[in-house]
Protein backbone atom coordinates (compact mmCIF):
# COMPACT_ATOMS: atom_id res chain seq x y z
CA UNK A 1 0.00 0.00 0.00
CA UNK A 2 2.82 2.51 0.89
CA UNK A 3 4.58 1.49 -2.37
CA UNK A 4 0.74 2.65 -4.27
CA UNK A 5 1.01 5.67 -2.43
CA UNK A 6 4.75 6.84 -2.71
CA UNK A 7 4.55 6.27 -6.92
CA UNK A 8 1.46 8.05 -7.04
CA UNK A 9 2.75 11.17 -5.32
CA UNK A 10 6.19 10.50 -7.63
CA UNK A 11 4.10 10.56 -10.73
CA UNK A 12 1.68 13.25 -9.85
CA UNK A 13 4.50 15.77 -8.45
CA UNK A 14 6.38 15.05 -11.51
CA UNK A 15 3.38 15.78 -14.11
CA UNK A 16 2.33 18.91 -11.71
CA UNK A 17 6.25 20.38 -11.66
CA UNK A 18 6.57 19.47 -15.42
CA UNK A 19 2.70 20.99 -16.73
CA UNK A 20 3.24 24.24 -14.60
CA UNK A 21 2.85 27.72 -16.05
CA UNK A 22 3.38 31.15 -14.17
CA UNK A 23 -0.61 30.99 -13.47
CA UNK A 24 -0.25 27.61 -11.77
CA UNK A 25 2.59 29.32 -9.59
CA UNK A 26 0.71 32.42 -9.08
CA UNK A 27 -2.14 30.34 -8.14
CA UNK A 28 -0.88 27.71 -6.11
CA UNK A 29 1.23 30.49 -3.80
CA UNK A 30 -1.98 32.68 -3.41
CA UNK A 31 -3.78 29.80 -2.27
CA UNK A 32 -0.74 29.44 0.55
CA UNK A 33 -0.67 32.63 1.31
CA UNK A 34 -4.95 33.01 1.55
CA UNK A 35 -4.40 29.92 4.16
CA UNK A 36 -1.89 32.23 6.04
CA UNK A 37 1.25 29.85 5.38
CA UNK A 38 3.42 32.75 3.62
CA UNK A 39 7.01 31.22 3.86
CA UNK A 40 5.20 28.23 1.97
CA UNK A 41 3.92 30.54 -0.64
CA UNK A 42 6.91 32.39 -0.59
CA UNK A 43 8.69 29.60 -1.82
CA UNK A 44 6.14 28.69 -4.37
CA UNK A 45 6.76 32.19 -5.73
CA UNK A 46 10.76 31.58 -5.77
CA UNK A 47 10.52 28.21 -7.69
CA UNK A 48 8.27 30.12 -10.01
CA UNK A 49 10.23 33.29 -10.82
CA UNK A 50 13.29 30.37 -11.53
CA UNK A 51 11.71 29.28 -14.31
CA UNK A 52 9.56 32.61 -15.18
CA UNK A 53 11.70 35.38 -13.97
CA UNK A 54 9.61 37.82 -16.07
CA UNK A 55 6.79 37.14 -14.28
CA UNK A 56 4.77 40.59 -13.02
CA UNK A 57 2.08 38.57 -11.14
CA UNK A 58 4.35 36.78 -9.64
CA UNK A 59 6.60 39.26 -8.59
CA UNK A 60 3.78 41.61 -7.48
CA UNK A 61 2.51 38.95 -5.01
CA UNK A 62 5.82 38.06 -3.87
CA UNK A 63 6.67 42.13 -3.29
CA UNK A 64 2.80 42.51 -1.26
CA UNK A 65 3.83 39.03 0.65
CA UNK A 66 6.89 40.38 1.44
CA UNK A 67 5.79 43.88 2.56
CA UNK A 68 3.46 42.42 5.26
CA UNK A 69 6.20 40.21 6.59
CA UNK A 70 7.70 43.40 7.04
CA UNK A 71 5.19 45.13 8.67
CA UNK A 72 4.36 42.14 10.80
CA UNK A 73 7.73 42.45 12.36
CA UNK A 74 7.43 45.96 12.85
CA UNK A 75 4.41 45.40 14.73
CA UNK A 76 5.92 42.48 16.49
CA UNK A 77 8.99 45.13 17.72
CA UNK A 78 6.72 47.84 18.29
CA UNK A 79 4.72 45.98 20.95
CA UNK A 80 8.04 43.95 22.23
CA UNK A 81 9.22 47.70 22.44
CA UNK A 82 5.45 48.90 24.52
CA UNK A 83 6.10 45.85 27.00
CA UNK A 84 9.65 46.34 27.46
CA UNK A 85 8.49 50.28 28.35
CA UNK A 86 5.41 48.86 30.07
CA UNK A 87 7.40 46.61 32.27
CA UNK A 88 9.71 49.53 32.75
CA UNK A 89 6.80 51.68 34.09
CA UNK A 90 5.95 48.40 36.73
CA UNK A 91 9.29 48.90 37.62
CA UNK A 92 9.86 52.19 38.63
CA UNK A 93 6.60 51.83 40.51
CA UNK A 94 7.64 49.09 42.51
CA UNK A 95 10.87 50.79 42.93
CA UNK A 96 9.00 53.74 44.40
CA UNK A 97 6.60 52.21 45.95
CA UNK A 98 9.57 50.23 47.78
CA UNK A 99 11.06 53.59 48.47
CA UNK A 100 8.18 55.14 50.32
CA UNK A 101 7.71 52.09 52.10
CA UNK A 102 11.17 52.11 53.60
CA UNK A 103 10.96 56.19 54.21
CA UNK A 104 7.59 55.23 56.13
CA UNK A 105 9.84 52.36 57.95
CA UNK A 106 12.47 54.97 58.81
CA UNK A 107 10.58 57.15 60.39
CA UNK A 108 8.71 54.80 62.45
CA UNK A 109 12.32 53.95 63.78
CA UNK A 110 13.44 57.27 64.20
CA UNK A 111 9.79 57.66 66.17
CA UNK A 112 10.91 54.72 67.81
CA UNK A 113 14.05 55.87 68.86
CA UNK A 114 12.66 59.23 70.10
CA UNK A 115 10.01 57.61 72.03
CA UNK A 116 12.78 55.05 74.06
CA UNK A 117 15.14 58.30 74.58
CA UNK A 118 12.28 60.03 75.91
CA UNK A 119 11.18 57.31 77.81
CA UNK A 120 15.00 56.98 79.10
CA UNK A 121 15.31 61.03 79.80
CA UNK A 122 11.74 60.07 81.66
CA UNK A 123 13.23 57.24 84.09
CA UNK A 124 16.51 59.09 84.59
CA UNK A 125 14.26 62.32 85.86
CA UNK A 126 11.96 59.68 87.87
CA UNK A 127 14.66 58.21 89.12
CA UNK A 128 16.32 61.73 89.98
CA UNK A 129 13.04 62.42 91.61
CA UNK A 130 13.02 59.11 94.03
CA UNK A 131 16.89 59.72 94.91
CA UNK A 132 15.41 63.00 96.06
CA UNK A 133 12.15 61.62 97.90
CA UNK A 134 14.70 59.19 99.70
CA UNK A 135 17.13 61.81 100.27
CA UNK A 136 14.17 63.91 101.97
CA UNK A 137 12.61 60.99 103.55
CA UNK A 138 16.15 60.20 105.02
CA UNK A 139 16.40 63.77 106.37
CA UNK A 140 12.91 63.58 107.77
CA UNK A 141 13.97 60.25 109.62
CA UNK A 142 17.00 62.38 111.17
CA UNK A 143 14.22 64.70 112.45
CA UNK A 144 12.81 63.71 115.69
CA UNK A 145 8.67 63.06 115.37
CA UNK A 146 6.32 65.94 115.71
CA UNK A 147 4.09 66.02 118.40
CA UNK A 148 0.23 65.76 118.49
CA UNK A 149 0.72 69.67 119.51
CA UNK A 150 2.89 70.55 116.86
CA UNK A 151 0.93 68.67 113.53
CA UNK A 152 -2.21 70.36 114.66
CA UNK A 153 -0.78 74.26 114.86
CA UNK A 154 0.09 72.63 111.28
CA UNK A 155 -3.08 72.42 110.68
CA UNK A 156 -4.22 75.54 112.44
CA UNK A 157 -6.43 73.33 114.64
CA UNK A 158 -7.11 73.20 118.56
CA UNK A 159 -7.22 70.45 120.61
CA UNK A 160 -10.71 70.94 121.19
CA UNK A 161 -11.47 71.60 117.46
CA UNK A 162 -9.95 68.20 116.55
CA UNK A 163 -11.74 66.42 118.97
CA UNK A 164 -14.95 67.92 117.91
CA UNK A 165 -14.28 66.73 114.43
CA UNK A 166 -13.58 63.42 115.66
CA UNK A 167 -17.14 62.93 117.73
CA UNK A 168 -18.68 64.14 114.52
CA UNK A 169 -17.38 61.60 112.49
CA UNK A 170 -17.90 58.96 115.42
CA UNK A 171 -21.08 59.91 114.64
CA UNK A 172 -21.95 59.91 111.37
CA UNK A 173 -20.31 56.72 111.28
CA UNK A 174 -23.26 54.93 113.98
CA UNK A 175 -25.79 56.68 112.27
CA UNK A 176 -24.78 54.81 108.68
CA UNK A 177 -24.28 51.22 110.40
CA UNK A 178 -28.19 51.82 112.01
CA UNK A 179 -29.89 53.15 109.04
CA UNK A 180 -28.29 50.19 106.82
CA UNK A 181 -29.40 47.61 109.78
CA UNK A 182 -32.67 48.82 108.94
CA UNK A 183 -33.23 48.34 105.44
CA UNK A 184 -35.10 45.56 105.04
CA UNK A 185 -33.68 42.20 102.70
CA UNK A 186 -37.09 41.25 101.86
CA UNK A 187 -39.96 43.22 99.91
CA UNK A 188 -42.70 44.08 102.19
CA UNK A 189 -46.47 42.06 101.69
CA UNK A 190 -48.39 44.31 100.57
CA UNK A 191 -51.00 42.49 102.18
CA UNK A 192 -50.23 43.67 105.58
CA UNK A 193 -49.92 47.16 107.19
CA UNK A 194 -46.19 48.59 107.84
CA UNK A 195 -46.34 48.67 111.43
């Protein structure tokens, strides 16, 4: 069967290559390049302008084929050129982007860093101010205690005053632990009379 096959395509190809005329090249390459194959055609065209070099249709179709190769890789660097530029564009954006983000990072540590010396300057006057309280404190130990006498002239009280103030707040206090002893824990029946 593959025998059939190969001297049928050896006899046709030789017939079709021997019969051919400029129209059968002319028409054979349009039909490649209508099918979008146009180095096939291209070829086609080549083999014919061998044997017809004369040829105008020929040569016109191979010139138009040849012109929107041309074209096509123009187009093909123009948008290689448009990506490379868009990609370029994503670049510079990340770049900046990346920037800011790292100025915004630096300032948080230079916040940072303002915030723990002012938190240190803080502690160092806190702990200025307790080496101070003790220092006092320690002087006020080296003092011998005031008497009752002396912390009420302080106070710019008498002896009777401040006991006055004390029997009022003796006071007050047994009048609060009475009136809550009173309060009842249960809702009164309304059912019954309050006495």
């Amino acid at each position: 069967m593959k025998k059939y096959l190969f001297t049928i395509i050896v006899i046709l190809s030789g017939i079709y290559t021997y019969a051919q005329s400029p129209t059968d090249f002319f028409n054979r390459a349009a039909n490649e390049y209508i099918y979008q194959n146009d180095q096939v055609a291209l070829n086609t065209i080549n083999n014919g302008l061998i044997k017809f070099p004369g040829d105008k249709n020929l040569k016109n179709l191979k010139d138009k084929i040849e012109k929107e190769k041309q074209e096509q890789q123009q187009q093909q660097k123009q948008q290689q050129q448009e990506q490379q530029q868009e990609q370029q564009k994503q670049e510079e954006q990340q770049q900046q982007e990346q920037n800011k983000e790292q100025e915004q990072q630096d300032s948080q540590n230079d916040q940072q860093e303002s915030e723990e010396n002012k938190d240190a300057e803080q502690k160092d006057q806190s702990d200025q101010a307790q080496q101070q309280e003790t220092e006092e404190e320690g002087q006020e130990i080296d003092k011998p205690p005031q008497s009752r006498s002396e912390k009420l002239e302080e106070l710019n009280l008498t002896e009777e005053k401040a006991r006055m103030i004390l029997e009022a707040m003796k006071n007050n206090e047994i009048q609060y632990i009475q009136q809550n002893r009173r309060k009842p824990t249960k809702k009164p029946d309304s059912n019954k009379p309050d006495w």
